[in-house]
C-alpha atoms as a PDB file:
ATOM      1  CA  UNK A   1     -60.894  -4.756 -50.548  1.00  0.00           C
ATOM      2  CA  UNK A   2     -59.900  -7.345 -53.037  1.00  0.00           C
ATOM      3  CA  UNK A   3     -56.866  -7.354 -55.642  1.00  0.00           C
ATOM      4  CA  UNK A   4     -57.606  -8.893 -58.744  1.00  0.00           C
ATOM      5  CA  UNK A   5     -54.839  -9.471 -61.976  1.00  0.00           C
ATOM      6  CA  UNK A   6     -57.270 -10.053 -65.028  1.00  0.00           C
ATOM      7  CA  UNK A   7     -55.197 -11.889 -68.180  1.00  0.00           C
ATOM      8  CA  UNK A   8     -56.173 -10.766 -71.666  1.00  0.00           C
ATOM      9  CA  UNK A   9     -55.473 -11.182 -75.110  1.00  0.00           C
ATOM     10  CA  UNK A  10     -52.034  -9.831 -76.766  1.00  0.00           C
ATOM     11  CA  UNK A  11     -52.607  -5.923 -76.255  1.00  0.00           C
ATOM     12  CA  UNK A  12     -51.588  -4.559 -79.890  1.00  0.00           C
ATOM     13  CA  UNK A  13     -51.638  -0.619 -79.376  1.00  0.00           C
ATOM     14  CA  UNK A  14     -51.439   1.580 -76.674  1.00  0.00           C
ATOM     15  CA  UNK A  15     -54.864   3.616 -77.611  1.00  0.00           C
ATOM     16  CA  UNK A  16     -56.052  -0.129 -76.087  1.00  0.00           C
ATOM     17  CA  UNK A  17     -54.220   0.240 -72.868  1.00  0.00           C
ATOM     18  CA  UNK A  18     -56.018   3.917 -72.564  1.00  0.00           C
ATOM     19  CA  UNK A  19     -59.330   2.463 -73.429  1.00  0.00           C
ATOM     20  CA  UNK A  20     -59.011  -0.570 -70.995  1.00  0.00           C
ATOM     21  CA  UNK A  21     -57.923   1.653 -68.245  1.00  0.00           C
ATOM     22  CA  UNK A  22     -60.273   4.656 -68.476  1.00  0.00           C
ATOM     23  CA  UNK A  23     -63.122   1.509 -68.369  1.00  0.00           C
ATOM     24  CA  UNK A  24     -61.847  -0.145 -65.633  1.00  0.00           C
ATOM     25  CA  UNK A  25     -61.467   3.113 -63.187  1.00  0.00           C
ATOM     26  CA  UNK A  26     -64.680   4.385 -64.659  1.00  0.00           C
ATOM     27  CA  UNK A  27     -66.810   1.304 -62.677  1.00  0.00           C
ATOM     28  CA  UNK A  28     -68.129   2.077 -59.358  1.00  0.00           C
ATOM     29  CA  UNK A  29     -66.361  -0.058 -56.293  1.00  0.00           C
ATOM     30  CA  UNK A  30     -62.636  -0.336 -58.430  1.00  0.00           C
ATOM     31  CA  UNK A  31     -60.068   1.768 -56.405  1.00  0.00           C
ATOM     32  CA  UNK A  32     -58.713   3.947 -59.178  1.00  0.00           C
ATOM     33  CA  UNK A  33     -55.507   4.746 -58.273  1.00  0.00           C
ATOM     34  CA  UNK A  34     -54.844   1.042 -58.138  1.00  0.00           C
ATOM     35  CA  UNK A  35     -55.430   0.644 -61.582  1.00  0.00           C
ATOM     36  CA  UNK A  36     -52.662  -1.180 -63.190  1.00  0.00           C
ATOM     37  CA  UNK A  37     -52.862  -1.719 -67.045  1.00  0.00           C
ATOM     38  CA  UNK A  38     -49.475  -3.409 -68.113  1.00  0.00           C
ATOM     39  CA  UNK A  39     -48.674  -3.686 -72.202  1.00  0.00           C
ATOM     40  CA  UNK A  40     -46.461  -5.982 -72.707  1.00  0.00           C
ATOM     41  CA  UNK A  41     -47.675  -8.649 -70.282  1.00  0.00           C
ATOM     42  CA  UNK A  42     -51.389  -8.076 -71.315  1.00  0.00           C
ATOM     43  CA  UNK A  43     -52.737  -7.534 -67.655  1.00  0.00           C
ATOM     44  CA  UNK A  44     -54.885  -5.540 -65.823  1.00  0.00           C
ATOM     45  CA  UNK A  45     -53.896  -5.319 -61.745  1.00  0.00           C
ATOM     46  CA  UNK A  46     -56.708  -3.324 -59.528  1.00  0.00           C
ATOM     47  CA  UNK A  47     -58.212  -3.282 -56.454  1.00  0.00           C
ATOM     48  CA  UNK A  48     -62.042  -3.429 -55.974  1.00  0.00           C
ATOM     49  CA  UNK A  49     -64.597  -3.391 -52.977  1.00  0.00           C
ATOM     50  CA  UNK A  50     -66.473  -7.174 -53.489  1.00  0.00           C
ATOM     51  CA  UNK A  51     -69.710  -5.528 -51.677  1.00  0.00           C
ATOM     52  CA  UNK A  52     -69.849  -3.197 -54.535  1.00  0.00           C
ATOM     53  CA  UNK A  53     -68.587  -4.762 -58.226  1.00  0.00           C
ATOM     54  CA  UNK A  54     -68.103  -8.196 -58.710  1.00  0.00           C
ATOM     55  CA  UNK A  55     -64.805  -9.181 -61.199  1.00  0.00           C
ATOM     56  CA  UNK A  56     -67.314 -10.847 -63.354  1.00  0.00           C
ATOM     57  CA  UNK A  57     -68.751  -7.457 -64.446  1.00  0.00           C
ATOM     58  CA  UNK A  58     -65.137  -5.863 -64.597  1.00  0.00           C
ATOM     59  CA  UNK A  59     -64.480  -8.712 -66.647  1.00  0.00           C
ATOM     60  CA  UNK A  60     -67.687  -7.693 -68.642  1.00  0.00           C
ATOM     61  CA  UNK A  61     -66.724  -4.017 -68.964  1.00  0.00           C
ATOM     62  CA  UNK A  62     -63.173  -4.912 -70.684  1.00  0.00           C
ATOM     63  CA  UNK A  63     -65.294  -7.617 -72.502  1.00  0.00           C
ATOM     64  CA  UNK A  64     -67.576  -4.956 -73.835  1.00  0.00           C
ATOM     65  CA  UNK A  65     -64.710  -2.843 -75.475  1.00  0.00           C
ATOM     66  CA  UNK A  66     -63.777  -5.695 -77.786  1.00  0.00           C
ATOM     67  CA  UNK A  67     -61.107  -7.416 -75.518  1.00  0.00           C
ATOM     68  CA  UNK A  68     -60.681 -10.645 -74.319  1.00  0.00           C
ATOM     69  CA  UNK A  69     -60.289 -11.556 -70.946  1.00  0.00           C
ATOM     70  CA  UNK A  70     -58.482 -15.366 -70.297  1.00  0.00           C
ATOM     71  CA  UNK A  71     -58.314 -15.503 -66.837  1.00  0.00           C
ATOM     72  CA  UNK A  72     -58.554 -13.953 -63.695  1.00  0.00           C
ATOM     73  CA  UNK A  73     -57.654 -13.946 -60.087  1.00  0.00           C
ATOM     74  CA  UNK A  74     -58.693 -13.156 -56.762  1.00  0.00           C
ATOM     75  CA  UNK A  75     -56.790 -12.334 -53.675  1.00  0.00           C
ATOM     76  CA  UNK A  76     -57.576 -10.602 -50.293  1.00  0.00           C
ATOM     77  CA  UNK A  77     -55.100  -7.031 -50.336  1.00  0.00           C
END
């Protein structure tokens, strides 16, 4: 299991949040419950199983909603 904390744009409404989140725990291999999106730093904070997803397609699935993603990172949980 990996954590990753994935920086986006300025999050402007909390119907974004919801649509981020419901994305994110929607992909095969995230852990849902460790879903983390956080409004007013613009973050998203989950774990995922590297074997299964990659954080270049989680990446791609916030991508895909019309977000931008700036940066993310990697750590062992």
């Amino acid at each position: 299991m990996q954590k990753a904390t994935i920086q986006l744009e300025t999050l402007t409404c909390p119907s974004c949040m919801q649509k981020i989140d419901s994305a994110v725990k929607g992909l095969d291999g995230v852990d849902k419950d460790s879903v983390k999106v956080m409004f007013n730093s613009s973050k998203v904070k989950l774990n995922f199983e590297p074997e299964k997803i990659s954080v270049e397609e989680i990446e791609k699935a916030i991508t895909k909603l019309g977000y931008e993603v700036k940066k993310s990172t990697v750590k062992e949980a």
